[in-house]
Each structure stands twice: as C-alpha cells, then as structure tokens.
N, C-alpha and C. Protein backbone atom coordinates (compact mmCIF):
# COMPACT_ATOMS: atom_id res chain seq x y z
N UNK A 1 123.30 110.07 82.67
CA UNK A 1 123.08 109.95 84.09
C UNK A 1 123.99 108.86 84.66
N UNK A 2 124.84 108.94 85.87
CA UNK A 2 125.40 108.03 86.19
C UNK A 2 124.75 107.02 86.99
N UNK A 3 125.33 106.30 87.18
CA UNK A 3 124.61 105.30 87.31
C UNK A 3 125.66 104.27 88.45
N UNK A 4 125.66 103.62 89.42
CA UNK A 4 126.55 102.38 89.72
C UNK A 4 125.43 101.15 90.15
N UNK A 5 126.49 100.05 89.57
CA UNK A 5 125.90 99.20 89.78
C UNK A 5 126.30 97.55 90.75
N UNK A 6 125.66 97.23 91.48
CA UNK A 6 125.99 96.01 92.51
C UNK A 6 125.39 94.68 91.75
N UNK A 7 126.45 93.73 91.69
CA UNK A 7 126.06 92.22 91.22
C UNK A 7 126.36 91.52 92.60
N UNK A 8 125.36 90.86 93.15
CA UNK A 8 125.00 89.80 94.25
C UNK A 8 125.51 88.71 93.39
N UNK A 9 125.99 88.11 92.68
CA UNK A 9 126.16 86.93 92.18
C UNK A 9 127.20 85.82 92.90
N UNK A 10 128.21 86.76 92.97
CA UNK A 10 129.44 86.39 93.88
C UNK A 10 129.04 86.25 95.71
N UNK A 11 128.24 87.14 96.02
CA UNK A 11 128.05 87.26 97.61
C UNK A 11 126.65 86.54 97.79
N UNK A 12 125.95 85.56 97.22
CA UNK A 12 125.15 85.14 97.37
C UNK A 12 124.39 84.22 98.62
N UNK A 13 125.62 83.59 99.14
CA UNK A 13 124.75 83.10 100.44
C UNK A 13 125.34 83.21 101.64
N UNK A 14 126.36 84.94 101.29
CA UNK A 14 126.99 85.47 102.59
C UNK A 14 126.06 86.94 102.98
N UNK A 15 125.62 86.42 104.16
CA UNK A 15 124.39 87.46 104.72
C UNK A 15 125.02 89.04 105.03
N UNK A 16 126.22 88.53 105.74
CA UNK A 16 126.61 90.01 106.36
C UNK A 16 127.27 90.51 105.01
N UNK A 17 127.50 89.76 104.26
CA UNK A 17 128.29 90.48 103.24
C UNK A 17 127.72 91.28 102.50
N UNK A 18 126.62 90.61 102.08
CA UNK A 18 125.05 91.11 100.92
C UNK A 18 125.14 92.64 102.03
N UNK A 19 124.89 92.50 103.24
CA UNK A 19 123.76 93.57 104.19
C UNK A 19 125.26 94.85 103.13
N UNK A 20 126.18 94.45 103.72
CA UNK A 20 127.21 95.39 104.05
C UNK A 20 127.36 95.77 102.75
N UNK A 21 127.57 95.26 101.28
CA UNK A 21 127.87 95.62 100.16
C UNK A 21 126.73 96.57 99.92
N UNK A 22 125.34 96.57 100.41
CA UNK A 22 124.30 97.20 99.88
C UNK A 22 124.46 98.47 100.89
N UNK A 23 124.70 98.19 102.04
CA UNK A 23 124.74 99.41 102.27
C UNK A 23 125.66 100.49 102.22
N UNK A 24 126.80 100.01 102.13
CA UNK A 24 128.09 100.72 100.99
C UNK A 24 127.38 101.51 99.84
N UNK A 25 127.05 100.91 98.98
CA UNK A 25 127.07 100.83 97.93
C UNK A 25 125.97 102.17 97.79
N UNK A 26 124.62 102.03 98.52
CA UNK A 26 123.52 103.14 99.04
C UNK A 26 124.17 104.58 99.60
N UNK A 27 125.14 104.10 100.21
CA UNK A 27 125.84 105.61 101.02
C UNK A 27 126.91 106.14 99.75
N UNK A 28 127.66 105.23 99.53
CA UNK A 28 128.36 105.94 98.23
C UNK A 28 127.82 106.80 97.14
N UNK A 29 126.09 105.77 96.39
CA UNK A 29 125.63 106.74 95.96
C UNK A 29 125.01 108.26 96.35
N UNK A 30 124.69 108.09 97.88
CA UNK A 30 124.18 109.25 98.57
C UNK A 30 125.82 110.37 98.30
N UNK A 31 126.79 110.03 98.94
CA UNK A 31 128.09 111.12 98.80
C UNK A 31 128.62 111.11 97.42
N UNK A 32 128.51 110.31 96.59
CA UNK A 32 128.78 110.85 95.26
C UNK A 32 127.19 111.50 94.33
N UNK A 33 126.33 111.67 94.73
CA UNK A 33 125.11 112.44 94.06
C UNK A 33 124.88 111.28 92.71
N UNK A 34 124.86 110.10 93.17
CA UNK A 34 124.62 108.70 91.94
C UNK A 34 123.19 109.25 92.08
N UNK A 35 121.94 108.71 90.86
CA UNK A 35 120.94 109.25 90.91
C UNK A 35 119.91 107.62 90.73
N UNK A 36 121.11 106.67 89.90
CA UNK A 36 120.49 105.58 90.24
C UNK A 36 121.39 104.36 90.91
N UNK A 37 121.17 103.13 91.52
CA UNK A 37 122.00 102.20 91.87
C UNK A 37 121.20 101.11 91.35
N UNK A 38 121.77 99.89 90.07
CA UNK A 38 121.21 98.93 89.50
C UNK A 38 121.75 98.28 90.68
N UNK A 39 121.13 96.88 91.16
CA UNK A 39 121.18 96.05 92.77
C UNK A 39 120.74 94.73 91.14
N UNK A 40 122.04 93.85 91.09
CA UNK A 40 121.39 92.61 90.51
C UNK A 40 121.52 91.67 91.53
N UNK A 41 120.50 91.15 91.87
CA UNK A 41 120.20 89.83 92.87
C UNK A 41 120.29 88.36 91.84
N UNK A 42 119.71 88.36 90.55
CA UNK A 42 120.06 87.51 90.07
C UNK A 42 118.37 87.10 90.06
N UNK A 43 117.92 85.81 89.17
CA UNK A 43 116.54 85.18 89.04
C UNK A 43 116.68 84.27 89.85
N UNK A 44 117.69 83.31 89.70
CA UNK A 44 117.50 82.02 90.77
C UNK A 44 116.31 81.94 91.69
N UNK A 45 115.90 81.47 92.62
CA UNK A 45 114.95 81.12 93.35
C UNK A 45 113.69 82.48 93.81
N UNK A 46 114.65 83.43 93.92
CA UNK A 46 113.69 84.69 94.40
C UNK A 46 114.46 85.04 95.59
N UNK A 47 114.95 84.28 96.37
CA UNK A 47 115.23 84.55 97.68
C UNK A 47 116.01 85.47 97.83
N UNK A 48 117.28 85.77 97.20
CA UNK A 48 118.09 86.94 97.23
C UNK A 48 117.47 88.41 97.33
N UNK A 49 116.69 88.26 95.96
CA UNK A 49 115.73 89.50 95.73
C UNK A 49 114.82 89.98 97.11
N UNK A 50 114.51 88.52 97.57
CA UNK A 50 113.67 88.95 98.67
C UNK A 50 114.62 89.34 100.22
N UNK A 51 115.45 88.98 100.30
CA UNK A 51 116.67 89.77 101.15
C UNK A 51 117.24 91.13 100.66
N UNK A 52 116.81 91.22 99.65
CA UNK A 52 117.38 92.40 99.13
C UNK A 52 116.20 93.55 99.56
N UNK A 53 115.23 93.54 98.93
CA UNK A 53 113.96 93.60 99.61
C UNK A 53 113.72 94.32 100.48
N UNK A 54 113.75 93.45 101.41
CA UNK A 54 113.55 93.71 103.28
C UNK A 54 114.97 94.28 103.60
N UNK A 55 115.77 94.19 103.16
CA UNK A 55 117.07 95.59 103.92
C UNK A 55 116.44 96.50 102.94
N UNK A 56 116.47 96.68 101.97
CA UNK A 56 116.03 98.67 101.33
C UNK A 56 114.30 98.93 102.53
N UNK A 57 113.48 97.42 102.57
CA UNK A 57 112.61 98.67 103.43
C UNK A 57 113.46 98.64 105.01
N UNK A 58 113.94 98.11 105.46
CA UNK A 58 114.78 98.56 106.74
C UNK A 58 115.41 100.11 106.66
N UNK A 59 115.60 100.01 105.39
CA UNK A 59 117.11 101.30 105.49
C UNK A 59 116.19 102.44 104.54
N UNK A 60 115.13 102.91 104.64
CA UNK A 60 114.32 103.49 104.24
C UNK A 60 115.02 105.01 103.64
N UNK A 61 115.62 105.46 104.74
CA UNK A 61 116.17 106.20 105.04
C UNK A 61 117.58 106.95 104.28
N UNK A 62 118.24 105.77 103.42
CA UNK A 62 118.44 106.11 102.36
C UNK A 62 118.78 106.06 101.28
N UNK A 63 117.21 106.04 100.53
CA UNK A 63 117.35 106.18 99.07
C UNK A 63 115.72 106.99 99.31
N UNK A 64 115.28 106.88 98.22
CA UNK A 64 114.12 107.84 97.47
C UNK A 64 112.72 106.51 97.41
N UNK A 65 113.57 105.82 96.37
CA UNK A 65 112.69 104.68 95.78
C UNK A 65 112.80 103.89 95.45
N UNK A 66 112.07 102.52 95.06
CA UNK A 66 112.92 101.41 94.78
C UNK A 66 112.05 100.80 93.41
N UNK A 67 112.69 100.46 92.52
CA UNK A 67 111.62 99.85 91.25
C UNK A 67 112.46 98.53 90.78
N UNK A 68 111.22 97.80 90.00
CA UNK A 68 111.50 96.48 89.86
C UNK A 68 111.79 96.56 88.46
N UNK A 69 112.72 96.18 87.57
CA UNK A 69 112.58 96.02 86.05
C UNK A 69 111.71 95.14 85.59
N UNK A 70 110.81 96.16 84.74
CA UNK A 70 109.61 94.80 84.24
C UNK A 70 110.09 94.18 82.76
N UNK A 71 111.22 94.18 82.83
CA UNK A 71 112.05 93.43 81.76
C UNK A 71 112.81 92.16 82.20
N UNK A 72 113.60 92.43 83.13
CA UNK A 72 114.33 91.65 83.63
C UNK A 72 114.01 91.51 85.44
N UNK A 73 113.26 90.28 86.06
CA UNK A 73 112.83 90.73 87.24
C UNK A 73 114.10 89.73 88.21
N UNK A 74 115.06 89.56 87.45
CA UNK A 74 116.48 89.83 88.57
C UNK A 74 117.18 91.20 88.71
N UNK A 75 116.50 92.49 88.68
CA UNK A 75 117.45 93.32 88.70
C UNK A 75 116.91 94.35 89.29
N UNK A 76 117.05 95.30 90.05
CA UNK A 76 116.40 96.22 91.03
C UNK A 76 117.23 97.81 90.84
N UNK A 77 116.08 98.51 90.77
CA UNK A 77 116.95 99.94 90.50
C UNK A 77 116.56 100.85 91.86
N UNK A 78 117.28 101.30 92.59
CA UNK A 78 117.47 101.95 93.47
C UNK A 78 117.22 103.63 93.18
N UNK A 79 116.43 104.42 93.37
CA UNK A 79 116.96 106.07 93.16
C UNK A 79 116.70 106.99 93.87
N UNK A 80 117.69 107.92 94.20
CA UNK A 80 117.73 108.88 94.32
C UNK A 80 117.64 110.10 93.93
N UNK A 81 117.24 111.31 94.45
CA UNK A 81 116.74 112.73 94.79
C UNK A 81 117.86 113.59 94.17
C-alpha cells in the first residue's frame, strides 16, 4: 500500500507553512489515490500535534479518517477511501 509521508520537524514554528504543507500534502494524496498519509508532528510539547489536530478537523472534507499511533504518539496517520 502506498503510503506518503510529512515530517513537521523542519516547519515547526512556521504556521502558514505547517497549514500549507498539510494541505498539499492531503490533496496530493486525494489526486494520486495515496490510501494513507503518515503526518509526523514530532513528541516535543504536544503543541504541534495539537495544530495538526484542529486543521484535519477544519478540513474535514478531505480525508476519511484520522488515527493516532498507539506506539509512537508523535505520529498521525491520515486515510483515505
């Protein structure tokens, strides 16, 4: 299954950048038929994760679902339909 994946590590305390890479990144998987998108925010404080967060429920619209790794809870899997 393919898969792409986004590291926040580098864009970390640039807002428009985070918004804009994620939502790239969401539409690409929508026009290439990606089925999942790994989103690493990173552990640090939480806060990223929680910006990360609140844009997927803003942008509802498109993806499917959103799950948390209960392995690693810096890392967020995105999927699609």
């Amino acid at each position: 299954m393919k898969k792409i994946t986004l590291d926040l590590h580098d864009i970390f305390n640039k807002h428009r950048e985070i918004e804009k890479s994620l939502r790239d990144v969401l539409v690409r998987a929508r026009q290439e038929k990606v089925k999942i998108v790994e989103i690493i925010p990173g552990k640090g404080s939480g806060q990223l994760k929680k910006r990360v967060l609140k844009f997927l429920e803003r942008n509802r619209d498109l993806y499917d679902r959103v799950d948390k790794d209960s392995k690693n809870w810096g890392r967020l899997f995105v999927r699609f339909k």
